[in-house]
Protein backbone atom coordinates (compact mmCIF):
# COMPACT_ATOMS: atom_id res chain seq x y z
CA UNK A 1 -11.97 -130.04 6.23
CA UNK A 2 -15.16 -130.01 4.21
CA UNK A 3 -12.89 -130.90 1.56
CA UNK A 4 -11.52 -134.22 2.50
CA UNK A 5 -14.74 -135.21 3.64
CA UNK A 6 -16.30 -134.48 0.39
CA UNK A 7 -13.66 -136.31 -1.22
CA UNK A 8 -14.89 -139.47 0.55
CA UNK A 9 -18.82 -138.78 -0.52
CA UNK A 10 -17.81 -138.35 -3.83
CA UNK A 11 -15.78 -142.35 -3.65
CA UNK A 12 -19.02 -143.29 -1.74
CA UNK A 13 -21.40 -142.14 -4.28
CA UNK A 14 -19.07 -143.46 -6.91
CA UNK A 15 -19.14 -146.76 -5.71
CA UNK A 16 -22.22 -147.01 -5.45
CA UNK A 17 -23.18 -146.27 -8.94
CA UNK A 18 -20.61 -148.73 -10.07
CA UNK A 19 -22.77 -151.19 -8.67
CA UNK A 20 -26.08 -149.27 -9.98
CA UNK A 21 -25.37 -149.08 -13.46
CA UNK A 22 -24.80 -152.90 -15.07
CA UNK A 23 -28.45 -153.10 -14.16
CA UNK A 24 -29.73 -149.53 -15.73
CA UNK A 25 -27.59 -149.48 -18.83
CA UNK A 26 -27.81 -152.09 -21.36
CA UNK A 27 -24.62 -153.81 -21.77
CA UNK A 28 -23.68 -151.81 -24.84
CA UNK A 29 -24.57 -148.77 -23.41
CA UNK A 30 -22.26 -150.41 -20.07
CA UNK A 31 -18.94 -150.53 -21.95
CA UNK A 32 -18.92 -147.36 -23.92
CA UNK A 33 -19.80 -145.69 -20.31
CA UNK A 34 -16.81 -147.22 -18.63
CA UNK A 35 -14.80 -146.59 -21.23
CA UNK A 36 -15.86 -143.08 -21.33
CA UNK A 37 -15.04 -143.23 -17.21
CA UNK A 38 -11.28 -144.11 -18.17
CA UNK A 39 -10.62 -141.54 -20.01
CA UNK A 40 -11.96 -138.73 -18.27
CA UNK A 41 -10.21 -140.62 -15.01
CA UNK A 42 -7.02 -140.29 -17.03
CA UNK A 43 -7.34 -136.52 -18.31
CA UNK A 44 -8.11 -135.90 -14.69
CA UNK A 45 -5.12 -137.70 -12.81
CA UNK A 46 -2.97 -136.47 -15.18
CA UNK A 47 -3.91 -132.98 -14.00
CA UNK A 48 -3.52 -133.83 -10.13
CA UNK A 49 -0.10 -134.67 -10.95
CA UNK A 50 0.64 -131.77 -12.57
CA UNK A 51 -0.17 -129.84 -9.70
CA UNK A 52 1.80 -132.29 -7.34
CA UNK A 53 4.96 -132.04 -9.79
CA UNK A 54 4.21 -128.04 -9.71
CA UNK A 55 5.07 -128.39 -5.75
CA UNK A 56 8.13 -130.37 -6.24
CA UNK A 57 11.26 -128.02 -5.30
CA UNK A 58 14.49 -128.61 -4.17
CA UNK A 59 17.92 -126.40 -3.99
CA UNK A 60 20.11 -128.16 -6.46
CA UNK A 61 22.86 -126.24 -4.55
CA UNK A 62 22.28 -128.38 -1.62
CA UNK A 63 21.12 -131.51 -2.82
CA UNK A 64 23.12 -133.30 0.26
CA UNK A 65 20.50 -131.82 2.57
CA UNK A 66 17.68 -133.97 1.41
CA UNK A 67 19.14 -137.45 1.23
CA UNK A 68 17.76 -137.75 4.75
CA UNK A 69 14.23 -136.53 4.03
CA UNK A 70 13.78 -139.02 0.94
CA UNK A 71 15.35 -141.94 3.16
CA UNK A 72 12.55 -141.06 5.77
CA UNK A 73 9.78 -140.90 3.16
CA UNK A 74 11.02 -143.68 1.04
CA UNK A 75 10.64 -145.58 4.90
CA UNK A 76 7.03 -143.67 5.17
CA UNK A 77 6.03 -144.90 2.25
CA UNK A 78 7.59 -148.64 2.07
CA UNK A 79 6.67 -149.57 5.37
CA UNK A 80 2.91 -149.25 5.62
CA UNK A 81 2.64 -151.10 2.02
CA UNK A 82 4.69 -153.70 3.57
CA UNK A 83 2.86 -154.03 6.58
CA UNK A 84 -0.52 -154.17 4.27
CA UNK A 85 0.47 -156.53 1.64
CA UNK A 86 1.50 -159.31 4.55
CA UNK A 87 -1.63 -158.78 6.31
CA UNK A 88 -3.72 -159.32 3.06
CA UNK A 89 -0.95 -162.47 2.51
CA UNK A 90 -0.98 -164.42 5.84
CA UNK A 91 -4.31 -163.73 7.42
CA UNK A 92 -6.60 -163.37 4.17
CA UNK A 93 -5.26 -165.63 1.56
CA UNK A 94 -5.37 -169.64 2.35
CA UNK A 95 -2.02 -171.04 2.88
CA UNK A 96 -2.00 -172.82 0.18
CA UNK A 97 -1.51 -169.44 -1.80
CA UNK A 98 1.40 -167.88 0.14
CA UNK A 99 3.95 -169.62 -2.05
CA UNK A 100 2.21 -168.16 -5.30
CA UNK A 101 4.04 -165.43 -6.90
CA UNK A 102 0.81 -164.25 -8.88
CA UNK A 103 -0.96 -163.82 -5.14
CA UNK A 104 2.09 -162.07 -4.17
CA UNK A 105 2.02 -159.19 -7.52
CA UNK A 106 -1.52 -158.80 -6.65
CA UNK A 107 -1.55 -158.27 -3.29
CA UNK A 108 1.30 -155.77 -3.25
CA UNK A 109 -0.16 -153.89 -6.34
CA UNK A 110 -3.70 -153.54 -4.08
CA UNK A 111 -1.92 -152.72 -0.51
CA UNK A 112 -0.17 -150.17 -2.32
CA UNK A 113 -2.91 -147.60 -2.51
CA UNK A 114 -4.28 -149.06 0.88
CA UNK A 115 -1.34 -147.61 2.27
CA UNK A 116 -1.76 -143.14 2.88
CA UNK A 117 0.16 -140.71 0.66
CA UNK A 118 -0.03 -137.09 2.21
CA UNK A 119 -2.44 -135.06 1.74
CA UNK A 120 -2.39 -131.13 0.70
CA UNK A 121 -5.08 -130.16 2.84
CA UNK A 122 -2.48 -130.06 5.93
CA UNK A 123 -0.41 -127.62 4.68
CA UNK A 124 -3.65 -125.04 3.70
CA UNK A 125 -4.33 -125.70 7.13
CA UNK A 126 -1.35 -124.98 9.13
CA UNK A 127 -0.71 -121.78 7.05
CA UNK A 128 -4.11 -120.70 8.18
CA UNK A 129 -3.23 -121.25 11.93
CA UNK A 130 0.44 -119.04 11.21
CA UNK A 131 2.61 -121.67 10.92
CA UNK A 132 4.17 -121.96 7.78
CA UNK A 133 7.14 -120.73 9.17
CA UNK A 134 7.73 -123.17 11.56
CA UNK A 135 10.49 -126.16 11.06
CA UNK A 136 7.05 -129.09 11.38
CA UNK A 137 5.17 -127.34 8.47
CA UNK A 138 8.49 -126.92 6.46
CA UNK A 139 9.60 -130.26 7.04
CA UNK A 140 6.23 -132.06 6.29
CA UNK A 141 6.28 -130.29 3.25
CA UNK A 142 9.62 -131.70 1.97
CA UNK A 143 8.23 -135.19 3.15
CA UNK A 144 4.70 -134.82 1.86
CA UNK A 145 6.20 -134.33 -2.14
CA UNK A 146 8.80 -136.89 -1.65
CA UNK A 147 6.33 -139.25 -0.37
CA UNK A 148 3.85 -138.89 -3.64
CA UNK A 149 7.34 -139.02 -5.49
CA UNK A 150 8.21 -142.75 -4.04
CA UNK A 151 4.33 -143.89 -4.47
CA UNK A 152 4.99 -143.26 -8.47
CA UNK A 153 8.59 -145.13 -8.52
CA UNK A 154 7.03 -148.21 -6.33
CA UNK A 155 4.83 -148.35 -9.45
CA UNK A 156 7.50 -149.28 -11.71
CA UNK A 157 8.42 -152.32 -9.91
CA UNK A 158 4.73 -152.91 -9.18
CA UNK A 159 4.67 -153.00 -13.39
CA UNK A 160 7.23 -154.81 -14.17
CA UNK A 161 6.24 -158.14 -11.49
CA UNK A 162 2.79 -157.64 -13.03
CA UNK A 163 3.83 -157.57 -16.74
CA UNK A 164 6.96 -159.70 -16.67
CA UNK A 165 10.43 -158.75 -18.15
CA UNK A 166 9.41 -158.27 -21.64
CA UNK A 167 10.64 -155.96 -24.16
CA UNK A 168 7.79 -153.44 -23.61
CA UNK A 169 8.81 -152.94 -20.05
CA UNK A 170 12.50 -152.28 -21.58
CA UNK A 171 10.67 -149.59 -23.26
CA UNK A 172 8.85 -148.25 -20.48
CA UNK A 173 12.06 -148.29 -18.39
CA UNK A 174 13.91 -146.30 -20.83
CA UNK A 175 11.13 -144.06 -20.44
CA UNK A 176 10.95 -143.83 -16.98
CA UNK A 177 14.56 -142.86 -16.88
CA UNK A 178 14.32 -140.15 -19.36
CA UNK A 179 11.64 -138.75 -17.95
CA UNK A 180 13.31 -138.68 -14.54
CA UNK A 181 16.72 -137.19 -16.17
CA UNK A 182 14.08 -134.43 -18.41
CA UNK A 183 12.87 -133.34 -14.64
CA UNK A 184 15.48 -132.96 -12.84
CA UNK A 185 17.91 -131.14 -15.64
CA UNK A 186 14.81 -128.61 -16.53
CA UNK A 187 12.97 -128.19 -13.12
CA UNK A 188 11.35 -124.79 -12.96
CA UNK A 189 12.65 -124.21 -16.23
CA UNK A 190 9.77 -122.99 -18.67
CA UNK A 191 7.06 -120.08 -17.77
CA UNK A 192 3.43 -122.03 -18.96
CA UNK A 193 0.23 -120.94 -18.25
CA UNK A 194 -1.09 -122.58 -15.67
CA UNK A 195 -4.80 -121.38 -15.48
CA UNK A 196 -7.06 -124.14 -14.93
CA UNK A 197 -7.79 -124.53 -18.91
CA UNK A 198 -4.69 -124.70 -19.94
CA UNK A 199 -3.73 -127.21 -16.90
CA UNK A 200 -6.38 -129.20 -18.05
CA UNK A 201 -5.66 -128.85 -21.82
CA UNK A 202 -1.73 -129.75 -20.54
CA UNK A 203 -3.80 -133.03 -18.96
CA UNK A 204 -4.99 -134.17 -22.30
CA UNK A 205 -2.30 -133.88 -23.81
CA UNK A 206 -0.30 -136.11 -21.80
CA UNK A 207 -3.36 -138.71 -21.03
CA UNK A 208 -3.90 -138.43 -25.31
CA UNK A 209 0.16 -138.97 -26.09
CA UNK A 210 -0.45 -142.36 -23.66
CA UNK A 211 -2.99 -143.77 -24.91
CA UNK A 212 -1.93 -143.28 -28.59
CA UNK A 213 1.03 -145.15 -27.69
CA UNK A 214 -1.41 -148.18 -26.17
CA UNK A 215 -3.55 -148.13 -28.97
CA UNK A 216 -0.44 -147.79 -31.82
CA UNK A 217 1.12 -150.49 -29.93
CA UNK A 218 -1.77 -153.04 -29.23
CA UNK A 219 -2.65 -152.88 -33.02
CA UNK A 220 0.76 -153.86 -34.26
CA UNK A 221 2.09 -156.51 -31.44
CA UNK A 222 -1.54 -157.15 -30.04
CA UNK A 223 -2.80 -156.62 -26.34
CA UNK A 224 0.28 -159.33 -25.28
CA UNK A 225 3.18 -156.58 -26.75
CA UNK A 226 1.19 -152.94 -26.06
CA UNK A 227 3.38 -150.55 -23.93
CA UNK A 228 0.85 -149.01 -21.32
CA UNK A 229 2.91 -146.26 -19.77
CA UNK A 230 0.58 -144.88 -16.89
CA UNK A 231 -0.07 -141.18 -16.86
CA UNK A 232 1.60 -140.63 -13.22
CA UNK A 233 5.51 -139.67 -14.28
CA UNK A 234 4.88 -137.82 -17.47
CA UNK A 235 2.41 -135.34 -15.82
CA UNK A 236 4.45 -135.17 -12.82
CA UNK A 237 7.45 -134.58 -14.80
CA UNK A 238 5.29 -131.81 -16.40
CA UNK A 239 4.60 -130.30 -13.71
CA UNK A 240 7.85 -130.21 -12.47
CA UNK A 241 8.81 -128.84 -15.35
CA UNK A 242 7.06 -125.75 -15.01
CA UNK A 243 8.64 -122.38 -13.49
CA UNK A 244 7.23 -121.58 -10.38
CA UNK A 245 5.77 -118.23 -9.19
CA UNK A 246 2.32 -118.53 -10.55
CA UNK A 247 -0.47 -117.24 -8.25
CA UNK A 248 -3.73 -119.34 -9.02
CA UNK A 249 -6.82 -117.09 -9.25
CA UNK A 250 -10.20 -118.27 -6.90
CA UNK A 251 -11.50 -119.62 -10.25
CA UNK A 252 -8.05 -122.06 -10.52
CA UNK A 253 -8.74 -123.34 -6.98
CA UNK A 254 -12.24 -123.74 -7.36
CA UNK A 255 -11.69 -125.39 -10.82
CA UNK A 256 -9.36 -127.82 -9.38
CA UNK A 257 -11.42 -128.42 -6.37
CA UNK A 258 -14.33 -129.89 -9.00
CA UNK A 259 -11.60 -132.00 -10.93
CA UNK A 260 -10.22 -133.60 -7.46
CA UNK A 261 -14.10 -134.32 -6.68
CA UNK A 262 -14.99 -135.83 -9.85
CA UNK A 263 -11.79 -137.61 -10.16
CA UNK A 264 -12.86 -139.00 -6.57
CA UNK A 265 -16.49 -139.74 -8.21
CA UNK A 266 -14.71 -141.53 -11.40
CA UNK A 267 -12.39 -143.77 -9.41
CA UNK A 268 -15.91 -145.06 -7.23
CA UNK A 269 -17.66 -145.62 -10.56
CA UNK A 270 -14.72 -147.35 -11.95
CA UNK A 271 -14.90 -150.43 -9.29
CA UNK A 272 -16.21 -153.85 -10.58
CA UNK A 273 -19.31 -154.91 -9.47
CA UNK A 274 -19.47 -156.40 -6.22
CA UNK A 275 -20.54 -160.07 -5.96
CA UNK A 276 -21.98 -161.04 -1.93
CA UNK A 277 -22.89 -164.29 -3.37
CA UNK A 278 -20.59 -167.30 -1.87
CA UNK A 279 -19.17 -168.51 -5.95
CA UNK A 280 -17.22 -165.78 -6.66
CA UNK A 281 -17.22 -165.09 -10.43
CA UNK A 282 -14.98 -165.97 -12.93
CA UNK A 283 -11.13 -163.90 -12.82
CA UNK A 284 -7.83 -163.96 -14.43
CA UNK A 285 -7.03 -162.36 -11.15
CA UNK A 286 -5.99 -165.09 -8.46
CA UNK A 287 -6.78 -162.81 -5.39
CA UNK A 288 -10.83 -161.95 -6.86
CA UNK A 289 -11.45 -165.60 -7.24
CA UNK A 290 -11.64 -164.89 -3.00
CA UNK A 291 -15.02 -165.33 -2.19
CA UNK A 292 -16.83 -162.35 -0.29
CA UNK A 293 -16.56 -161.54 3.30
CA UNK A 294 -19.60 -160.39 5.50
CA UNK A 295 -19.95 -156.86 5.90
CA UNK A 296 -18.98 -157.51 9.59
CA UNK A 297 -15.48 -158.83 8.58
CA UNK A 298 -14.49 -156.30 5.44
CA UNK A 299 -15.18 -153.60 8.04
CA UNK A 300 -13.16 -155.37 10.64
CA UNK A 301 -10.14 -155.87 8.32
CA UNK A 302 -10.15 -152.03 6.98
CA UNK A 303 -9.38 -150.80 10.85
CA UNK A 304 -6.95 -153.21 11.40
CA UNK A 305 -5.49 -152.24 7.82
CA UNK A 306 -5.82 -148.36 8.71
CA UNK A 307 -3.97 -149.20 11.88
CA UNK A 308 -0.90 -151.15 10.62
CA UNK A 309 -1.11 -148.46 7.74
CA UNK A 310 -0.71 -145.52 10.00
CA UNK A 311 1.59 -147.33 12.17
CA UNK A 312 4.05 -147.54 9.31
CA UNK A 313 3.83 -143.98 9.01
CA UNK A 314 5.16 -143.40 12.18
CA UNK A 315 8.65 -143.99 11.01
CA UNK A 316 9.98 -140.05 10.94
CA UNK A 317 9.33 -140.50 15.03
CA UNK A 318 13.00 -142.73 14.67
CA UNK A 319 14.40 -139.69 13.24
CA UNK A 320 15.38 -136.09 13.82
CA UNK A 321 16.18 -136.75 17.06
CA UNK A 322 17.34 -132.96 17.76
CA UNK A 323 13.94 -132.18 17.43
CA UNK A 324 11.21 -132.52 20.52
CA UNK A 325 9.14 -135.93 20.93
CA UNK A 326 5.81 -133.45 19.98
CA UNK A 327 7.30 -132.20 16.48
CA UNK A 328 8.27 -135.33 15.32
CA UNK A 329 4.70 -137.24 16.36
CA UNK A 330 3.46 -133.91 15.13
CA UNK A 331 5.58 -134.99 11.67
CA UNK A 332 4.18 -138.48 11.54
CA UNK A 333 0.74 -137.71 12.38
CA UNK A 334 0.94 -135.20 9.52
CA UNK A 335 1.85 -138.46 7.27
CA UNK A 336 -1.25 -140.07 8.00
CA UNK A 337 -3.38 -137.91 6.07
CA UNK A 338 -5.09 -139.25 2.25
CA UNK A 339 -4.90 -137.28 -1.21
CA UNK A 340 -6.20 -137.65 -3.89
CA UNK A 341 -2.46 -139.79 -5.45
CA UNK A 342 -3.87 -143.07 -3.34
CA UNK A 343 -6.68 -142.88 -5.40
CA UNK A 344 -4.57 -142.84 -8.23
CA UNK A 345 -2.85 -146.08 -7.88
CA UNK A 346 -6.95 -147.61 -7.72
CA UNK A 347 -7.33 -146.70 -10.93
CA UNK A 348 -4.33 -148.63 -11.96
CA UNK A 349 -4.95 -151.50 -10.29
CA UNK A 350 -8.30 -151.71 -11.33
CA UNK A 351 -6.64 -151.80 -14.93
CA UNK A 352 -4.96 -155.24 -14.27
CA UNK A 353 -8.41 -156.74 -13.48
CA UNK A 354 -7.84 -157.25 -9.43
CA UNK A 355 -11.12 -157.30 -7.79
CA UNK A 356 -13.34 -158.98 -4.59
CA UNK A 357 -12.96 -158.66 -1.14
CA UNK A 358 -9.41 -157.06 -0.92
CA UNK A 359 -9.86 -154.77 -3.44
CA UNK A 360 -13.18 -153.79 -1.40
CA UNK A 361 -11.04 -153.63 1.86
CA UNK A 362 -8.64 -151.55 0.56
CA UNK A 363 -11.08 -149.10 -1.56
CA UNK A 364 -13.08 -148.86 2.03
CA UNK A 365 -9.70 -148.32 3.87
CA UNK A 366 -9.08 -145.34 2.02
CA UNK A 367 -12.42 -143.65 2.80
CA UNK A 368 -12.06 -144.68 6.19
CA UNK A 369 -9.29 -142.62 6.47
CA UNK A 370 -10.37 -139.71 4.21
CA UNK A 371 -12.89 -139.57 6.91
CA UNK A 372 -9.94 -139.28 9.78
CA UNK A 373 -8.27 -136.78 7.95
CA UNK A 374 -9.81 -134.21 9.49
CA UNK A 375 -8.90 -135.59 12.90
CA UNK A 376 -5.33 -136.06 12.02
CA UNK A 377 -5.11 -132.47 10.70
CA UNK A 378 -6.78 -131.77 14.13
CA UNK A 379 -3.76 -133.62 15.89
CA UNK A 380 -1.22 -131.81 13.78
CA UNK A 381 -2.52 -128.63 14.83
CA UNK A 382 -2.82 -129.13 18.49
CA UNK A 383 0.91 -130.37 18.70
CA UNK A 384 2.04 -127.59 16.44
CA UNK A 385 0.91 -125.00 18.53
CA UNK A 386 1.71 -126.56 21.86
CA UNK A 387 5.53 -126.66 20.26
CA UNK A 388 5.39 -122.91 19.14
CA UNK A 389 4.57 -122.02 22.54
């Protein structure tokens, strides 16, 4: 528990140094910071995903079984965006805009880490109360991975509406599919070492092969033709990758602890400053040419966003009907809970430039609920036990 909630200091505290730091650095000083930010953001997402792709396992024998479970999480995971990216739409974007395709990328690109991802945390905490055993733990499980798996393929199309059909989004497709085909051929396949230094050394790696590609590709076709392949697949596919079995020492977890908490830390200092005066600056981005809300409204618009959010996540309720009414609210109560891969997606949208009130509201939504994740653990738990009974 003291987890999550540190995970939302650490945003906190991030954010507000974002807005801390134009003033105390001189603008030289400014950039190379950021840019220093980025990279250790990437190095540390990439290692997150590692360790998500390291949880990712399936019986090839029965592959059959799950095409249920992904249709439920695809539906977990789809429907809350949704829900999100037509609020931000209809009730905060004049209507002059809801024709505009550009307002559309945008706001599906921002109400896509608005929207939860599943958290680890509820797992660690139903094995401590005995129930790992039990058909909600196993099943949430299952859900919980192919949940993080369908918020990293929603990013593709997310790319392509924001980039357009050009040739370097052939190349990232091709990619994409590879990478896909490399995972699922050679899951579990190859005994690494995965102590936290050589996870993190793994991290580099696949953050440094990136961004070589970006910067080979931006200095030959220019910033218009670069191929920016984000860091979420190929570490994920890495992890994946990896033969299971490996028992992680108290140094790993504490180690990987610190890199979920800074990575929480970067992602707050990454945010563009805030402007709460009524001309907002000058954007490329059609949604942060918004002008600011009051405090009294952004907070406003994040419950009603963490409501339709959570709402959305109550779609594994229509299913597994054999099961009682309290497993399967159990189930999508267990879906409401934030990780650090929500996060993620921030980053990335922060690299298309998106910024003002929305991006605010959904940066604030996300703490909001890192903050409830202890009460939806909470939830799980009571409902768990009462079923066990």
């Amino acid at each position: 528990m003291k987890k999550v909630l540190s995970f939302s200091a650490m945003l906190m505290i991030g954010l507000l140094l974002s807005q801390l730091m134009p003033g105390l650095l001189t603008e030289t000083c400014y950039e190379h910071t950021r840019h220093g930010i980025e990279i250790l953001l990437g190095v540390c997402l990439a290692f997150i995903m590692i360790n998500v792709g390291r949880e990712f396992e399936v019986d090839k024998s029965n592959i059959k079984s799950y095409a249920k479970d992904y249709l439920v999480a695809m539906l977990a995971a789809a429907m809350p965006w949704l829900l999100i990216a037509l609020y931000y739409i209809f009730v905060l974007m004049p209507s002059e805009w809801w024709s505009n395709a550009a307002v559309w990328k945008e706001s599906l690109l921002l109400s896509r880490f608005a929207a939860p991802t599943s958290a680890g945390i509820l797992f660690t905490m139903l094995a401590a109360i005995g129930l790992q055993k039990s058909w909600i733990y196993k099943k949430i499980q299952v859900l919980a991975i192919f949940d993080d798996l369908d918020t990293i393929l929603l990013m593709i199309p997310l790319q392509i509406a924001m980039i357009g059909m050009q040739w370097q989004m052939g190349v990232i497709l091709v990619v994409v599919v590879l990478l896909l085909w490399i995972g699922w051929k050679k899951m579990s396949s190859y005994s690494l070492n995965c102590g936290w230094k050589s996870l993190l050394g793994y991290s580099a790696l696949v953050y440094g092969a990136t961004y070589i590609i970006y910067i080979l590709t931006d200095h030959f076709f220019g910033e218009e033709g670069s191929v920016h392949i984000e860091v979420l697949l190929p570490a994920f596919v890495l992890g994946m990758v990896i033969k299971h079995g490996y028992k992680s020492s108290k140094a790993d977890d504490r180690a990987s602890s610190f890199i979920s908490l800074l990575f929480m830390l970067l992602v707050g200092m990454s945010m563009p400053l805030i402007h709460l005066e009524e001309t907002p600056a000058q954007t490329n981005s059609i949604i942060a040419s918004l002008p600011m809300l009051s405090w009294g409204s952004i907070a406003l618009h994040v419950v009603i966003i963490s409501l339709l959010s959570n709402v959305g996540k109550l779609t594994p309720m229509l299913f597994y009907r054999e099961r009682s009414l309290k497993e399967r609210l159990a189930l999508s109560v267990g879906m409401f809970t934030r990780g650090e891969v929500g996060a993620g997606v921030i980053f990335i949208a922060l690299g298309y430039h998106i910024g003002g009130p929305i991006l605010l509201i959904s940066v604030l939504t996300l703490v909001f609920n890192l903050i409830l994740t202890g009460g939806f653990v909470l939830i799980v738990k009571r409902l768990a036990l009462s079923c066990e009974r």
